[in-house]
Protein backbone atom coordinates (compact mmCIF):
# COMPACT_ATOMS: atom_id res chain seq x y z
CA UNK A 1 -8.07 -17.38 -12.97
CA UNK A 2 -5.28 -15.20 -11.19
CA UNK A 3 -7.44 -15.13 -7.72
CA UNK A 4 -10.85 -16.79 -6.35
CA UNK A 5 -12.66 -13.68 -7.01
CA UNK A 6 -12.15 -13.36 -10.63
CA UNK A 7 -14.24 -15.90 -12.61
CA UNK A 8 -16.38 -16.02 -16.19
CA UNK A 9 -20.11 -16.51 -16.35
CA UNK A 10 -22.39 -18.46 -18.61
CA UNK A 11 -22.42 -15.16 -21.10
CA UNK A 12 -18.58 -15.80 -21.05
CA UNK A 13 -18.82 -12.61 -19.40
CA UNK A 14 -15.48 -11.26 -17.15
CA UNK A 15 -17.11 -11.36 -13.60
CA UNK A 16 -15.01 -10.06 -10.36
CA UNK A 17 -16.64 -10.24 -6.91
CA UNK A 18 -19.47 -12.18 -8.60
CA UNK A 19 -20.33 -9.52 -10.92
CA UNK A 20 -20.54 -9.03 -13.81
CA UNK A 21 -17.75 -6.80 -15.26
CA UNK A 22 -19.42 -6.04 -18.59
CA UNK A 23 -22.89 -5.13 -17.13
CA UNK A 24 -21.33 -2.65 -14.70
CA UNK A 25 -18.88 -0.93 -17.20
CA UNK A 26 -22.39 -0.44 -19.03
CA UNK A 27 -24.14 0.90 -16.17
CA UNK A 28 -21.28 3.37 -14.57
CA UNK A 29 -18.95 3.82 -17.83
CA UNK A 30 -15.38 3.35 -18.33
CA UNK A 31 -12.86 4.04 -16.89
CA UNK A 32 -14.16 2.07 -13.79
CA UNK A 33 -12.28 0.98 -10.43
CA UNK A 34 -14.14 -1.99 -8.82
CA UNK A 35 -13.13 -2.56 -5.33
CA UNK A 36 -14.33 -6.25 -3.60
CA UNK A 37 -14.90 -4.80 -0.17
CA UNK A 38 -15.64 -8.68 1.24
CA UNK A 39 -11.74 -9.81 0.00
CA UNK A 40 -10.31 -6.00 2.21
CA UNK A 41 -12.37 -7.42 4.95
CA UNK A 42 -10.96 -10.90 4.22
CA UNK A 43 -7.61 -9.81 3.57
CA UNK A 44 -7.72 -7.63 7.01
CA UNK A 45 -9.07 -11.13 9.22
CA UNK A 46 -5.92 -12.91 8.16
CA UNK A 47 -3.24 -10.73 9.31
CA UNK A 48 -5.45 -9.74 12.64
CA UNK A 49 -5.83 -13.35 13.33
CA UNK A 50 -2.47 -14.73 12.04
CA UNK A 51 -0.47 -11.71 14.32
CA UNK A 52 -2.42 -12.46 17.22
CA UNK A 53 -1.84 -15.83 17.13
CA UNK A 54 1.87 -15.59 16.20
CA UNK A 55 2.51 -12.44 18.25
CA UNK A 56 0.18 -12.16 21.11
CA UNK A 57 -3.24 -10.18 21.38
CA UNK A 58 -1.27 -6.92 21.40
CA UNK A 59 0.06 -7.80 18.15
CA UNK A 60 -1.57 -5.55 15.34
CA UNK A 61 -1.41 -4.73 11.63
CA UNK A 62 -1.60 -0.96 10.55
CA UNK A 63 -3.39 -0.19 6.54
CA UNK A 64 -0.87 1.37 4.95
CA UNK A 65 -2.87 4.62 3.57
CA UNK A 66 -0.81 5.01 0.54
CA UNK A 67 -1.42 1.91 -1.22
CA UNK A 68 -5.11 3.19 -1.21
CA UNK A 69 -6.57 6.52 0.32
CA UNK A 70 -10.53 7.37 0.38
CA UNK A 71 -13.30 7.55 2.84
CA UNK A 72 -14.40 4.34 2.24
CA UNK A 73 -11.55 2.58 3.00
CA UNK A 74 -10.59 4.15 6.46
CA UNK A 75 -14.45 3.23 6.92
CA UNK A 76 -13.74 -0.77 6.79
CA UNK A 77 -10.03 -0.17 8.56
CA UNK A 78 -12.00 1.39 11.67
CA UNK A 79 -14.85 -1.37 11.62
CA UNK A 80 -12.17 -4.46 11.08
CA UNK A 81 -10.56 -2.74 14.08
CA UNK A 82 -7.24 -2.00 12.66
CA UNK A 83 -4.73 0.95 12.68
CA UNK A 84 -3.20 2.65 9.61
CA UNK A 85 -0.88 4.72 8.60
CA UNK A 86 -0.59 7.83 6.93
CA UNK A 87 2.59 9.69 5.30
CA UNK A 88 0.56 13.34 4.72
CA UNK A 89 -1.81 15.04 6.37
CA UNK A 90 -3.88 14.81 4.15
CA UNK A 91 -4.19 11.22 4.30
CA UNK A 92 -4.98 11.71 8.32
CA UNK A 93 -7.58 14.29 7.45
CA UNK A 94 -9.19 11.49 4.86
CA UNK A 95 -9.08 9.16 7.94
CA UNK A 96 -10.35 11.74 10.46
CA UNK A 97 -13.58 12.69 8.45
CA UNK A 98 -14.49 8.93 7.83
CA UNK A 99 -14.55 8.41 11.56
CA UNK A 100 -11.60 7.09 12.12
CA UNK A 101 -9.84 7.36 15.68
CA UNK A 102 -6.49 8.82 14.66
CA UNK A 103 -4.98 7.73 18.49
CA UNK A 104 -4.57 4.58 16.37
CA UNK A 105 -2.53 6.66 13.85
CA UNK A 106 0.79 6.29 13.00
CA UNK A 107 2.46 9.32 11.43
CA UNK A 108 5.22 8.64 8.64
CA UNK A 109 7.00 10.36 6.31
CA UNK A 110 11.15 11.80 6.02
CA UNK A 111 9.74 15.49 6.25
CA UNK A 112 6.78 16.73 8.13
CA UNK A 113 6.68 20.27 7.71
CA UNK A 114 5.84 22.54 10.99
CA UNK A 115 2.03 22.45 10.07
CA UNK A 116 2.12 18.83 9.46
CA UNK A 117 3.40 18.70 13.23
CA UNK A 118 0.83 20.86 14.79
CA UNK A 119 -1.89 18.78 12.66
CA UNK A 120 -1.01 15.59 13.69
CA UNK A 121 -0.43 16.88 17.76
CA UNK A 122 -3.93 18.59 17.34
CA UNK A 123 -5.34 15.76 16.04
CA UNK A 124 -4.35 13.29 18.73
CA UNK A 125 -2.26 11.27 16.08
CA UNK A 126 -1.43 8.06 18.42
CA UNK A 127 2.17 7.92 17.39
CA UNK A 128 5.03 9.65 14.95
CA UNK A 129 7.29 7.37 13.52
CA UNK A 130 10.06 10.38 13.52
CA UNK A 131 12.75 10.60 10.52
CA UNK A 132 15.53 11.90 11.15
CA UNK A 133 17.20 14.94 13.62
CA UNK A 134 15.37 18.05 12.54
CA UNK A 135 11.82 16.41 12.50
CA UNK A 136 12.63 15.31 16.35
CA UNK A 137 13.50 18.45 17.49
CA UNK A 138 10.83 20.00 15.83
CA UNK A 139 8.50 18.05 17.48
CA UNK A 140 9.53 18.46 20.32
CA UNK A 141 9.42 22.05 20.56
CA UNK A 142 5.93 22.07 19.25
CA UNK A 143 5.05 19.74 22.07
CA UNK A 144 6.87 22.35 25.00
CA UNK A 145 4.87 25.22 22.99
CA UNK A 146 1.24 23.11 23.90
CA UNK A 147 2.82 21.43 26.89
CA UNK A 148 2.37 17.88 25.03
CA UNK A 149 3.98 14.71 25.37
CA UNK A 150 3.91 12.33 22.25
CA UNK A 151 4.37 8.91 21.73
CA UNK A 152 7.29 8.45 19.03
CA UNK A 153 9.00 5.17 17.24
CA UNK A 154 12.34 6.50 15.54
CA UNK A 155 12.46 5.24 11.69
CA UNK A 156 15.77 2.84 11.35
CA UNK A 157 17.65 2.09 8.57
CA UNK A 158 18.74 -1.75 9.31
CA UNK A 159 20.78 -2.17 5.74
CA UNK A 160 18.56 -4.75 4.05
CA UNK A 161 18.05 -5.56 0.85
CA UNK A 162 15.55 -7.37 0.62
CA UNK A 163 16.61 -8.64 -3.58
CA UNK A 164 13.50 -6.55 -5.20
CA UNK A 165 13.17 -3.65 -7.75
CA UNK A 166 15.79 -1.06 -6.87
CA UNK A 167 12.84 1.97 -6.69
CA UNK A 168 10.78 -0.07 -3.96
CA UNK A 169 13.94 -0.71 -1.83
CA UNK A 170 13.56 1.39 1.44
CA UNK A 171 15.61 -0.33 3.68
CA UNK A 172 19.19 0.13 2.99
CA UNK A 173 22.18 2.37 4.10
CA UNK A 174 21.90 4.75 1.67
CA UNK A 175 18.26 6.01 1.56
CA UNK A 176 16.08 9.01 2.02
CA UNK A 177 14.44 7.38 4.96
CA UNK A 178 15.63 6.63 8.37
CA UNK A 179 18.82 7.13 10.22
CA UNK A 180 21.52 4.17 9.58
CA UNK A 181 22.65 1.53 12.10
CA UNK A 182 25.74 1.09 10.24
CA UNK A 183 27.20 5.08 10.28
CA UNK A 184 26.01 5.10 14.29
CA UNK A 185 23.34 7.81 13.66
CA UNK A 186 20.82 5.67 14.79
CA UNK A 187 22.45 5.49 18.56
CA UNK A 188 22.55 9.37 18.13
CA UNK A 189 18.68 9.63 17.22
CA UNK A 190 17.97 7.39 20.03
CA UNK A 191 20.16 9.44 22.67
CA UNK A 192 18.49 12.31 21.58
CA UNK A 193 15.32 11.44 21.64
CA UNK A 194 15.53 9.94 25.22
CA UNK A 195 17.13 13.66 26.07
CA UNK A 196 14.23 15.33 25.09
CA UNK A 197 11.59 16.29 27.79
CA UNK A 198 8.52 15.77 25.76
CA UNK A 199 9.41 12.60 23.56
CA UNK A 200 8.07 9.62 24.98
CA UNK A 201 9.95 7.19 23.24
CA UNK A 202 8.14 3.55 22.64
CA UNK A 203 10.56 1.70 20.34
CA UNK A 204 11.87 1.64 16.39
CA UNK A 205 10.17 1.39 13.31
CA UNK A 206 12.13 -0.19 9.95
CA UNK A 207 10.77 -1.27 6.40
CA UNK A 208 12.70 -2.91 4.01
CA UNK A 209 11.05 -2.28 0.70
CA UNK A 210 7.43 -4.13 -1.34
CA UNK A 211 6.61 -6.34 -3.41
CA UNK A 212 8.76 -9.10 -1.19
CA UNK A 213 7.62 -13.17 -1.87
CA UNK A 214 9.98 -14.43 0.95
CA UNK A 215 9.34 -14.11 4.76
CA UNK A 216 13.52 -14.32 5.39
CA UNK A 217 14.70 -10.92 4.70
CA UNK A 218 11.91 -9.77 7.56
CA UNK A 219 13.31 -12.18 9.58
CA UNK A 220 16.92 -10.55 8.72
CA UNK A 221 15.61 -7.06 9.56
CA UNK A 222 13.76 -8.08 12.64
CA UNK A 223 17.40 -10.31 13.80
CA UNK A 224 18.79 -6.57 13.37
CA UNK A 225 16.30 -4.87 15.15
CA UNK A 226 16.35 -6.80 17.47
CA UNK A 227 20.03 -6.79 18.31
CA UNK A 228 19.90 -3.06 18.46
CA UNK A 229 17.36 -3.13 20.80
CA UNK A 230 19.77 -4.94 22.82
CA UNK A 231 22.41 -2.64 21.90
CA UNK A 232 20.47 0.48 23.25
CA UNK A 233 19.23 -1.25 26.63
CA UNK A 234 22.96 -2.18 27.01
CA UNK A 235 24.26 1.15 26.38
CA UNK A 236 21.49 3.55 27.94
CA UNK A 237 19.54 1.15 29.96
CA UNK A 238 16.07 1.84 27.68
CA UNK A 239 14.30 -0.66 26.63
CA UNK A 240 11.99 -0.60 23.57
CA UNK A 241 8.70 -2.10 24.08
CA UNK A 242 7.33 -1.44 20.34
CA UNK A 243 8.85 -3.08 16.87
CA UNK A 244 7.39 -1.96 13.53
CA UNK A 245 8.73 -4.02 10.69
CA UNK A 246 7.28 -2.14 8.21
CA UNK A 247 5.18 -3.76 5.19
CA UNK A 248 5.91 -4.76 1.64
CA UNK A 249 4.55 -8.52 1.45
CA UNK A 250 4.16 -9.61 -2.08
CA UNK A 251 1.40 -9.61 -4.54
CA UNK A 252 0.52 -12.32 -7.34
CA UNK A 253 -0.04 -9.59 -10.43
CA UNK A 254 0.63 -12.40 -12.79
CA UNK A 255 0.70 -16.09 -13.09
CA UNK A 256 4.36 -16.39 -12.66
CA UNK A 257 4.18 -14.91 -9.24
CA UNK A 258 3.79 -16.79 -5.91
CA UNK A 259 0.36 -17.16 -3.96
CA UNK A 260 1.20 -15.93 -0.96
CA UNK A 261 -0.54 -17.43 2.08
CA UNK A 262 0.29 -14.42 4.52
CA UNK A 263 -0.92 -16.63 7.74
CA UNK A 264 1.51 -19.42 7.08
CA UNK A 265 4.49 -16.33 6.37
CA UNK A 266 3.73 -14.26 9.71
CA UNK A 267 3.93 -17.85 11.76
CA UNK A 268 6.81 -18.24 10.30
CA UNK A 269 8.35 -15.08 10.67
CA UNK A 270 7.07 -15.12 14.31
CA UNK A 271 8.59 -18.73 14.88
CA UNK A 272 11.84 -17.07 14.18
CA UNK A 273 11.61 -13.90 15.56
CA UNK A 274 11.09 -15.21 18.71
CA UNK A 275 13.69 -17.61 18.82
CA UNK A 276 16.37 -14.71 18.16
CA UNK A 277 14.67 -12.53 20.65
CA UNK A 278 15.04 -15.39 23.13
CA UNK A 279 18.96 -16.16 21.91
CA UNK A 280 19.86 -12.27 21.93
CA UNK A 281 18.40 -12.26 25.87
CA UNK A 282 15.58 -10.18 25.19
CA UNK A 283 11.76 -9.89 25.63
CA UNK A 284 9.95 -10.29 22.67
CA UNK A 285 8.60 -6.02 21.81
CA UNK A 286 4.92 -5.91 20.67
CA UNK A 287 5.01 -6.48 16.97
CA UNK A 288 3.38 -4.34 14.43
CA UNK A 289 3.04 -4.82 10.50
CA UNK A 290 1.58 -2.28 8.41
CA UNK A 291 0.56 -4.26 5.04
CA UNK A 292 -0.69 -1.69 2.00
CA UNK A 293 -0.68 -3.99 -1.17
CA UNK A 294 -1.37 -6.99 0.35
CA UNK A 295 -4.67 -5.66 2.08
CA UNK A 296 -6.21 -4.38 -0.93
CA UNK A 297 -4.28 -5.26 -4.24
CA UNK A 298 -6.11 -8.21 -5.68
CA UNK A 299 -9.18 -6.34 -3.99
CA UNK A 300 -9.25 -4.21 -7.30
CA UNK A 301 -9.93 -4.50 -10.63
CA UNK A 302 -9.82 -1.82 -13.59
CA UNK A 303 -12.36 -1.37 -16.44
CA UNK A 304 -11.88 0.15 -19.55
CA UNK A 305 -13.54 0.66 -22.94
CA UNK A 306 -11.47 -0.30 -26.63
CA UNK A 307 -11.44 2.67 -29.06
CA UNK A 308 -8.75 1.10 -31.55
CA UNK A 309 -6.80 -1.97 -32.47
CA UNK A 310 -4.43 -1.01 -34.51
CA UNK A 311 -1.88 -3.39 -35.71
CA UNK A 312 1.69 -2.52 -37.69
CA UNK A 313 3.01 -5.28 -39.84
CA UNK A 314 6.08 -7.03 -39.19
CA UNK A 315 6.28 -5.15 -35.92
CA UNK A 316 3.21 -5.24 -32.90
CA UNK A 317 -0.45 -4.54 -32.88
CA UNK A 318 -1.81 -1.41 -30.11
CA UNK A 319 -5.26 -1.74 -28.09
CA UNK A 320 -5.95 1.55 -27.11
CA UNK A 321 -8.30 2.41 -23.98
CA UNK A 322 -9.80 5.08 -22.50
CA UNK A 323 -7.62 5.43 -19.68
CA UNK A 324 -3.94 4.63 -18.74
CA UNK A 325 -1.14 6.51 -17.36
CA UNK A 326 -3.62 8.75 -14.89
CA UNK A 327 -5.46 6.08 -13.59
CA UNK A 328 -2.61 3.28 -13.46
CA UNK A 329 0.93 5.36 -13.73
CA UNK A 330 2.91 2.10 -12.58
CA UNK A 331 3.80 0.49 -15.75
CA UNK A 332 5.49 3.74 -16.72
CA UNK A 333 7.24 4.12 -13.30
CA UNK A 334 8.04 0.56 -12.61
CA UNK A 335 7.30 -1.81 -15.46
CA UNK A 336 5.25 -3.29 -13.05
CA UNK A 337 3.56 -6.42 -14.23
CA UNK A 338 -0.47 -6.91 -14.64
CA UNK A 339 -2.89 -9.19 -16.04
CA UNK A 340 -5.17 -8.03 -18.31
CA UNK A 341 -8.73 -9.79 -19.40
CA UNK A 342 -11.07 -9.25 -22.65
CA UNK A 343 -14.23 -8.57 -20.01
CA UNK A 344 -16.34 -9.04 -23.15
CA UNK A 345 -15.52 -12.44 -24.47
CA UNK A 346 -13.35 -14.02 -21.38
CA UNK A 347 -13.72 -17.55 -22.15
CA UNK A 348 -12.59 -16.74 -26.10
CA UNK A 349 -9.17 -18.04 -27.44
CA UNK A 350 -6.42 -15.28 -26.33
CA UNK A 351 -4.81 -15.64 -29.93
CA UNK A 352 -4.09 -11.81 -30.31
CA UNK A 353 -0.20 -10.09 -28.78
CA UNK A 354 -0.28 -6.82 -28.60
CA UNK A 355 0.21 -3.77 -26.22
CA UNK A 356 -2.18 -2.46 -23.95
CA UNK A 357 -1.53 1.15 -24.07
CA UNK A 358 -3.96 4.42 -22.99
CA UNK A 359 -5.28 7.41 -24.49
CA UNK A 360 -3.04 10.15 -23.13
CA UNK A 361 -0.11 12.13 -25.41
CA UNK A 362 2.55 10.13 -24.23
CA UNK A 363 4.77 7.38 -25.62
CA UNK A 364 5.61 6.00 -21.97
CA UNK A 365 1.35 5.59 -21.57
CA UNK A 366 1.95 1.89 -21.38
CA UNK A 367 -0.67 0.18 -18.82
CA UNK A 368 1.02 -3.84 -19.90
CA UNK A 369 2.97 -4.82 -23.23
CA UNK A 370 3.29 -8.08 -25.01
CA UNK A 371 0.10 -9.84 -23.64
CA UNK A 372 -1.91 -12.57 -25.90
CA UNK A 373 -5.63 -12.01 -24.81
CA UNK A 374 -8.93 -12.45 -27.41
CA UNK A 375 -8.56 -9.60 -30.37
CA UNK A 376 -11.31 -7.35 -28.99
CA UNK A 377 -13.12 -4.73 -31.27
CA UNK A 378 -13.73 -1.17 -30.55
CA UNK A 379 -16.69 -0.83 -27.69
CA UNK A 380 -15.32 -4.38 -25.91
CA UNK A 381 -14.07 -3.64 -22.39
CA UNK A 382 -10.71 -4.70 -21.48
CA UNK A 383 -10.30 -5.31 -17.42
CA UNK A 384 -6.81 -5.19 -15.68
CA UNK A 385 -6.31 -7.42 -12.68
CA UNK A 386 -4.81 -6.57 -8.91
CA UNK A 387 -5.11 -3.07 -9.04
CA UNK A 388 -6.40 -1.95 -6.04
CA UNK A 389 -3.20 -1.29 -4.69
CA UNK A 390 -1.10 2.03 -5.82
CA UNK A 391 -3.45 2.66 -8.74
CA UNK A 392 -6.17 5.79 -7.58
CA UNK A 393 -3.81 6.87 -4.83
CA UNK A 394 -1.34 7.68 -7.26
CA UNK A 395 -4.01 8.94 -9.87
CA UNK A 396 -3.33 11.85 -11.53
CA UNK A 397 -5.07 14.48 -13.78
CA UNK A 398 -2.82 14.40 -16.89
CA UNK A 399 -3.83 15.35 -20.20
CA UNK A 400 -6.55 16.95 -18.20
CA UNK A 401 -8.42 13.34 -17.88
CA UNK A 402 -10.74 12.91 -14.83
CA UNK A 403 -9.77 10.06 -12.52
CA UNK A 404 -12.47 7.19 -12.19
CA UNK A 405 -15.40 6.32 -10.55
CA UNK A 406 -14.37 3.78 -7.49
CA UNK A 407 -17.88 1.19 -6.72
CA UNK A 408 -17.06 -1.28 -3.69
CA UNK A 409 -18.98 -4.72 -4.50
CA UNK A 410 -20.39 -6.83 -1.23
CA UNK A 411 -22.33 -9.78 -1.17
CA UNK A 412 -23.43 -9.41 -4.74
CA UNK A 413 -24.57 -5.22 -4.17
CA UNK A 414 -22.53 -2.78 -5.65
CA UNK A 415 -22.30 1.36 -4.19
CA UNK A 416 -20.31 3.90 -5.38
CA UNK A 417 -17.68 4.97 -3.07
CA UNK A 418 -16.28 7.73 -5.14
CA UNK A 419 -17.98 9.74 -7.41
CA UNK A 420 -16.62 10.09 -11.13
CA UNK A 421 -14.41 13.14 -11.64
CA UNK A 422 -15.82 15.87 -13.58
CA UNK A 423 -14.29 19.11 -15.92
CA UNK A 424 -15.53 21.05 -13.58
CA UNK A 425 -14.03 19.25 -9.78
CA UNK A 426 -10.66 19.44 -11.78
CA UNK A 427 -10.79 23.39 -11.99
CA UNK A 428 -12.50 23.91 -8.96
CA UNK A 429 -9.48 25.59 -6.90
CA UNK A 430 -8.17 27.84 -10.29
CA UNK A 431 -8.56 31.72 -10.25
């Protein structure tokens, strides 16, 4: 199977977490997001351990919210002791009403609006990781009007690609985020932001783009970094004590990919990292990750119910489901790749190609095409693998379909963490 917590029972029964898949579509209905809340924790103990070991104890990761965004989750971010990051207020707010301490918040995103700025300040958001120009001075004059200071890492472009799919790159001179080594705006930001009397500037912040199976282009941006750190001490005499390399660590959707073993990447990112920092003459900033995907990706598994096979001679065969582009919109945005199960009859001969597609009005609803799994029937349920990443945080409401019921499994009990949208919660707010 694709990862240790996917497996098939005696009943040749799908099972995921050590349930069973069919038993719980039957119980909760389809569609169904099952979240293995002992593989987040799991996940979560890895980095911790592998970046204090690699980095030093002040050495942290950071859940990136948008790969994933409810109570729940900010629930076993604050007990793992972690940070996280958000990109909205409304992902803070999420955070804040689970409990979690938002001083070890860091605020992203390439345009905070005023209220964003006074949230965040109110809030006691830990750190900004600041955009561009505007955004800085913006904050800043917030802070004089509530006679704040704010701790601030400045989001830098270090011209990386990193070899992936051309929508995930982030990295690169020409991009909607950060200010560019290259052009000398990033020098600029800095100078400004030292200039300004209620910035308390702590160091940079860079990420090169997802879905990334090698550790070297993280050692390339980090060389960068690093060297510009060097750069700025040389030029204005500060010194940055922070370093956020971003995220976007790779995740096996299919059997083709790599199985990453993040431990053995961060030592050897650190292994490297350090020896640059040592060669370039300076000390070594506090490192900070902020993994998404690769926290709680293969954490999260999909359910859905058949309602046709329908097959067109000479040409391909359709398995329709009861969900699709609202609940998993990445196939249509990406082509990203998945693995998809017959829950029903797992251990059966996959002997049937065809496209998985969903129910909405929409030629691009596409959740995985050409896959060979068992010909299921109408009523069989039809699991999709490694979605717990980028699936119900990019959920939508098209075709005026609810979005799923989320249940986190641990240590064989299964809750429901989010209730199953109704009709009625998706005209709540209409006049």
């Amino acid at each position: 199977m694709l990862h240790k917590n996917i497996s098939i029972n005696k009943d040749g029964h799908l099972t995921f977490a050590g349930m069973d898949v069919t038993l719980l579509a039957e119980k909760y209905g389809t569609p169904l997001m099952l979240l293995d809340e002992d593989r987040i924790r799991e996940n979560i103990r890895v980095y911790k351990a592998a970046m204090a070991e690699h980095f030093g104890a002040d050495s942290f990761p950071l859940f990136a919210s948008k790969a994933l965004c409810f109570k729940g989750v900010y629930r076993i971010a604050k007990e793992e002791g972690i940070g996280m990051d958000a990109v909205s207020v409304g992902e803070l707010y999420t955070a804040e009403a689970a409990g979690f301490d938002l001083s070890k918040a860091y605020f992203h995103g390439n345009n905070k609006t005023d209220e964003d700025i006074a949230f965040g300040v109110k809030h006691g958001v830990g750190t900004f990781v600041v955009d561009n120009e505007d955004e800085l001075l913006a904050l800043d004059k917030h802070l004089a009007a509530v006679n704040k200071r704010q701790k601030v890492l400045l989001r830098i472009s270090p011209g990386i690609d990193p070899h992936t799919f051309k929508a995930v790159v982030t990295g690169s001179v020409d991009s909607k985020f950060g200010s560019p080594i290259q052009t000398g705006q990033a020098e600029a930001m800095t100078r400004l932001a030292l200039s300004l009397d209620n910035i308390d500037l702590v160091g940079f912040h860079c990420h090169i783009g997802s879905q990334i199976f090698d550790h070297e282009p993280f050692v390339d941006a980090a060389d960068i970094m690093l060297r510009f750190i060097a750069y700025i001490r040389e030029k204005t005499g500060f010194t940055a004590s922070v370093l956020n390399l971003g995220g976007g660590l790779g995740v096996r959707y299919v059997d083709s990919h790599p199985d990453i073993d993040y431990a053995e990447v961060i030592g050897e990112m650190a292994m490297v990292i350090k020896q640059r920092a040592q060669e370039i003459g300076i000390e070594l900033p506090r490192i900070v990750l902020e993994p998404g995907r690769s926290l709680v990706a293969d954490a999260g598994m999909t359910v859905y119910t058949v309602g046709s096979v329908k097959s067109i001679p000479g040409y391909k065969s359709y398995v329709s489901v009861d969900g699709g582009m609202p609940d998993n919109p990445r196939y249509a945005l990406y082509e990203s790749p998945y693995t998809v199960y017959n829950a029903s009859r797992a251990n059966a001969a996959a002997d049937f190609p065809c496209s998985l597609v969903g129910r909405c009005c929409e030629s691009g609803d596409i959740i995985q095409e050409n896959i060979v799994i068992p010909r299921p029937v109408r009523g069989e349920y039809m699991a999709v693998a490694v979605t717990g990443a980028y699936n119900y945080s990019m959920a939508s409401n098209y075709n005026r379909i609810p979005r799923p019921l989320i249940l986190l499994i641990s240590a064989g009990q299964e809750k429901v963490a989010v209730r199953r949208e109704s009709n009625e919660d998706m005209i709540r707010n209409e006049v």
